[in-house]
N, C-alpha and C. Protein backbone atom coordinates (compact mmCIF):
# COMPACT_ATOMS: atom_id res chain seq x y z
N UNK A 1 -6.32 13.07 40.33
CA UNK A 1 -6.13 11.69 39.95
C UNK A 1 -5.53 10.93 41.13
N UNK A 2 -5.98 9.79 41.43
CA UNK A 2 -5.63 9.16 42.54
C UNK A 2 -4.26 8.16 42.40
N UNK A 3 -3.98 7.49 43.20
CA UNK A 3 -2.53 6.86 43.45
C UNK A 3 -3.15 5.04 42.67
N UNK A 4 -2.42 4.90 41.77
CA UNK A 4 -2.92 3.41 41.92
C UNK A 4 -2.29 2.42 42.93
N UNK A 5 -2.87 1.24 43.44
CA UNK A 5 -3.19 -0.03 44.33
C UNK A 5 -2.71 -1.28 43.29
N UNK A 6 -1.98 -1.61 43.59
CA UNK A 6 -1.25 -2.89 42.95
C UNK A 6 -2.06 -4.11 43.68
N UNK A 7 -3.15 -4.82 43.64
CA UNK A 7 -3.31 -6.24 44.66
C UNK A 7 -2.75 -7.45 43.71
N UNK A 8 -2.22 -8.35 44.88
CA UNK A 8 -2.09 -9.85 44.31
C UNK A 8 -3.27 -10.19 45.29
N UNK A 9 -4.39 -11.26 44.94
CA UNK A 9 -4.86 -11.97 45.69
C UNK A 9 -4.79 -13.45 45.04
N UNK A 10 -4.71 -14.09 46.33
CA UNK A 10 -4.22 -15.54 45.89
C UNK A 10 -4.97 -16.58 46.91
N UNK A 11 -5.78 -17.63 46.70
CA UNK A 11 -6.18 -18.43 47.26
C UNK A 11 -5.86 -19.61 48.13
N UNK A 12 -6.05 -19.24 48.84
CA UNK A 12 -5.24 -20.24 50.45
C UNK A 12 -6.32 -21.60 50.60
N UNK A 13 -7.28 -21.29 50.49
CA UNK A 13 -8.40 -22.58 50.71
C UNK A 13 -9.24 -22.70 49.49
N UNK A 14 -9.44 -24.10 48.93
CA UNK A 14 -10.52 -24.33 47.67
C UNK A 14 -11.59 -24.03 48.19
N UNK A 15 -12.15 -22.99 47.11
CA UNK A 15 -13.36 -21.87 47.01
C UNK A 15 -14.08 -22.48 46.23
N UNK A 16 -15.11 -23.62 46.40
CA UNK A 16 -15.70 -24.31 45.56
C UNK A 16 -14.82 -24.66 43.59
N UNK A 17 -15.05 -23.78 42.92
CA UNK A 17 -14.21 -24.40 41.79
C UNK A 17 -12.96 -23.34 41.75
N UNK A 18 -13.00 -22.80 42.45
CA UNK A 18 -11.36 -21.99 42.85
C UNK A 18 -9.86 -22.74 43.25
N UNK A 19 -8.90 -23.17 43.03
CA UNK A 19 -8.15 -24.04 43.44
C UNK A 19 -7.38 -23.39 44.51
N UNK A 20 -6.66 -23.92 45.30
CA UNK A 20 -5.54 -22.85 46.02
C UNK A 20 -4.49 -23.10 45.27
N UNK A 21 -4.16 -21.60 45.38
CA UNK A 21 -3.15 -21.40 44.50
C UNK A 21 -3.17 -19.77 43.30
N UNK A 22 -4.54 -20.34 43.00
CA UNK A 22 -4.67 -19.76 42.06
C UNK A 22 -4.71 -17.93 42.33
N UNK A 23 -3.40 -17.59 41.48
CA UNK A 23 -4.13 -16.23 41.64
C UNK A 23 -4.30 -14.97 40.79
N UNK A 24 -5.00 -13.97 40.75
CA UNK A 24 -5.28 -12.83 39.94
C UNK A 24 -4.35 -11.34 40.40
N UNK A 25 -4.79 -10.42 39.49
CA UNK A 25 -4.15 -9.61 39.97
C UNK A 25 -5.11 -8.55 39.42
N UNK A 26 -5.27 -7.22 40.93
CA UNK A 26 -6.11 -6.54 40.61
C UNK A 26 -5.94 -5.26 40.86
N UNK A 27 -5.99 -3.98 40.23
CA UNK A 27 -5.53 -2.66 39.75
C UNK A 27 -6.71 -1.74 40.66
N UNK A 28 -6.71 -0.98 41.67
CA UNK A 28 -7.56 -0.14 41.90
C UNK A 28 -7.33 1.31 42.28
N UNK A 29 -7.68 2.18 42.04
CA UNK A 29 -7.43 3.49 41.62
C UNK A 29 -7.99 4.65 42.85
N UNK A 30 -7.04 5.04 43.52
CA UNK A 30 -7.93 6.32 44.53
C UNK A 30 -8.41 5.59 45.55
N UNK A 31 -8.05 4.68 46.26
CA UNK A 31 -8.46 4.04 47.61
C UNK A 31 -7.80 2.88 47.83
N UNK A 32 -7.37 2.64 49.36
CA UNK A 32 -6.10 1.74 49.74
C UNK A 32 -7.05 0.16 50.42
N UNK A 33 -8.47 0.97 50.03
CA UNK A 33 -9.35 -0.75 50.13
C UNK A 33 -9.05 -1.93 49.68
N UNK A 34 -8.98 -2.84 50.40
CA UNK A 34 -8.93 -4.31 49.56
C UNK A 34 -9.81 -4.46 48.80
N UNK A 35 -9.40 -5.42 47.71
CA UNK A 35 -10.07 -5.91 46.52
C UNK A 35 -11.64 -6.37 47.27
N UNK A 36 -12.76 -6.52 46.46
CA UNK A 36 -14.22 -6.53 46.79
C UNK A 36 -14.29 -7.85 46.87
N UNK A 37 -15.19 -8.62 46.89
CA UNK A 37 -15.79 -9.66 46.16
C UNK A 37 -15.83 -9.85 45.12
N UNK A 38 -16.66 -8.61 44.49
CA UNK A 38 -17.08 -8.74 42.94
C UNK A 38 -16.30 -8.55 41.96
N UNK A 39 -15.21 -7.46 42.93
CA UNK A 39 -14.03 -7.63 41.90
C UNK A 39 -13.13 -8.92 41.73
N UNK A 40 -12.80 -9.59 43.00
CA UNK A 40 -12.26 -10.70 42.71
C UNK A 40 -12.84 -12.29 42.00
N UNK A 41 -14.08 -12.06 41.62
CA UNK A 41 -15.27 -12.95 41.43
C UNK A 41 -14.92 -12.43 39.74
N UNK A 42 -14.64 -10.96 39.46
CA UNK A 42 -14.73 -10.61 37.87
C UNK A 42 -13.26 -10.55 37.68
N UNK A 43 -12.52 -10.62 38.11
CA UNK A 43 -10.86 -10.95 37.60
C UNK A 43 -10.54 -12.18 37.41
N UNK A 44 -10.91 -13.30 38.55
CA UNK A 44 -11.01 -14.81 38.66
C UNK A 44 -11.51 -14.89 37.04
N UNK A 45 -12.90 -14.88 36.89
CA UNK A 45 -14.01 -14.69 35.88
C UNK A 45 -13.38 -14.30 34.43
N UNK A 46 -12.48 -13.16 34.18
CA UNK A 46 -11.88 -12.55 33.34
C UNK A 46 -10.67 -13.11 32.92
N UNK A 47 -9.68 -13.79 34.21
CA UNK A 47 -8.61 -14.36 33.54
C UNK A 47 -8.59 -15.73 33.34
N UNK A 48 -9.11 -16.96 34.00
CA UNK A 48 -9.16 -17.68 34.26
C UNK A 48 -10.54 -18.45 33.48
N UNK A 49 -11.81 -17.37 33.76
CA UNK A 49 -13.14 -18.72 32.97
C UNK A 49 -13.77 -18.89 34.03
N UNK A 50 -13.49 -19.14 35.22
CA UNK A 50 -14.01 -19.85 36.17
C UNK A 50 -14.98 -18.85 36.86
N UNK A 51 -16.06 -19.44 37.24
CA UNK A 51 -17.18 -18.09 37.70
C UNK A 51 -17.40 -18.55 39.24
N UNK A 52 -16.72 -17.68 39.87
CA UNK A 52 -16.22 -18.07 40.98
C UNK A 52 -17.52 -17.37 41.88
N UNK A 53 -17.65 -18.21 43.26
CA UNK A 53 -18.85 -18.00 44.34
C UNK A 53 -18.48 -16.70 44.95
N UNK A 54 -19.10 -15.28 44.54
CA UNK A 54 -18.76 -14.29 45.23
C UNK A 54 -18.83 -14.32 46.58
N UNK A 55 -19.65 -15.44 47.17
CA UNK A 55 -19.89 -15.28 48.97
C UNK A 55 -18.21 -15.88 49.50
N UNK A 56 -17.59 -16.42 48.74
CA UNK A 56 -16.26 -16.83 48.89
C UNK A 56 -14.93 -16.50 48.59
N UNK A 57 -14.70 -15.36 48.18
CA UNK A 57 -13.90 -14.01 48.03
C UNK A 57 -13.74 -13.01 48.81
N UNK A 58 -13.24 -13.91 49.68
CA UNK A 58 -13.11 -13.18 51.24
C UNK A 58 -11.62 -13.32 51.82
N UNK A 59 -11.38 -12.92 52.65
CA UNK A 59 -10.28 -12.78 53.82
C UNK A 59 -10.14 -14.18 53.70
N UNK A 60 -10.99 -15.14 54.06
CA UNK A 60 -11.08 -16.55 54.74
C UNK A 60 -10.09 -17.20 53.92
N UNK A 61 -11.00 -17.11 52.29
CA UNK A 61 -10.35 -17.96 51.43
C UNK A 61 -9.22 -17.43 50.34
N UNK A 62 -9.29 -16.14 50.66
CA UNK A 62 -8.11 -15.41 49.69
C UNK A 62 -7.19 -14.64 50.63
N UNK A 63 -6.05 -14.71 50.54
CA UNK A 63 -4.95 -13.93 50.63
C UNK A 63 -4.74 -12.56 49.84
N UNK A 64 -4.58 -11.43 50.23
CA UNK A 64 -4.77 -9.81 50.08
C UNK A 64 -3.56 -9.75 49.87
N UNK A 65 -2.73 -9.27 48.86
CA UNK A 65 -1.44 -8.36 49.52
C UNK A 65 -1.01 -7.18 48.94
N UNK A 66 -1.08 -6.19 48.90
CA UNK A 66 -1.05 -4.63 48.56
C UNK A 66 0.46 -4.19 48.03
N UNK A 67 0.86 -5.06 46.81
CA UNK A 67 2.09 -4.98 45.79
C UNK A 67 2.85 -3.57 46.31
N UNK A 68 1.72 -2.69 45.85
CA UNK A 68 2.28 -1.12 45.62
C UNK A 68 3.23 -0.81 47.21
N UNK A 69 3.04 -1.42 48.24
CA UNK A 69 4.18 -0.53 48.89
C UNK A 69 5.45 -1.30 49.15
């Protein structure tokens, strides 16, 4: 069983209907990878409503930060 990954990602630049500001929080299991696209496109999506532009769930426009250490 792997170690879980605590992410906050939080939006630094408006991502078409993304606001800055806004942010999710995302759980990943057995790898110290940053959050995907699609995952942050389906958490946005999941908590929020908003069906956010996966080409824009990036470094650029989101802020990464790895809770767990």
């Amino acid at each position: 069983m792997g170690v879980n990954h605590f992410w906050k990602v939080t939006c630094k630049r408006t991502a078409q209907k993304v606001p800055v500001g806004l942010t999710v929080e995302i759980v990943k299991t057995g790898t110290t990878a940053i959050p995907s696209a699609k995952e942050i496109k389906a958490a946005i999506k999941s908590r929020y409503g908003i069906d956010a532009n996966e080409g824009l769930c990036n470094k650029t426009y989101f802020e990464m930060i790895d809770m767990s250490k």
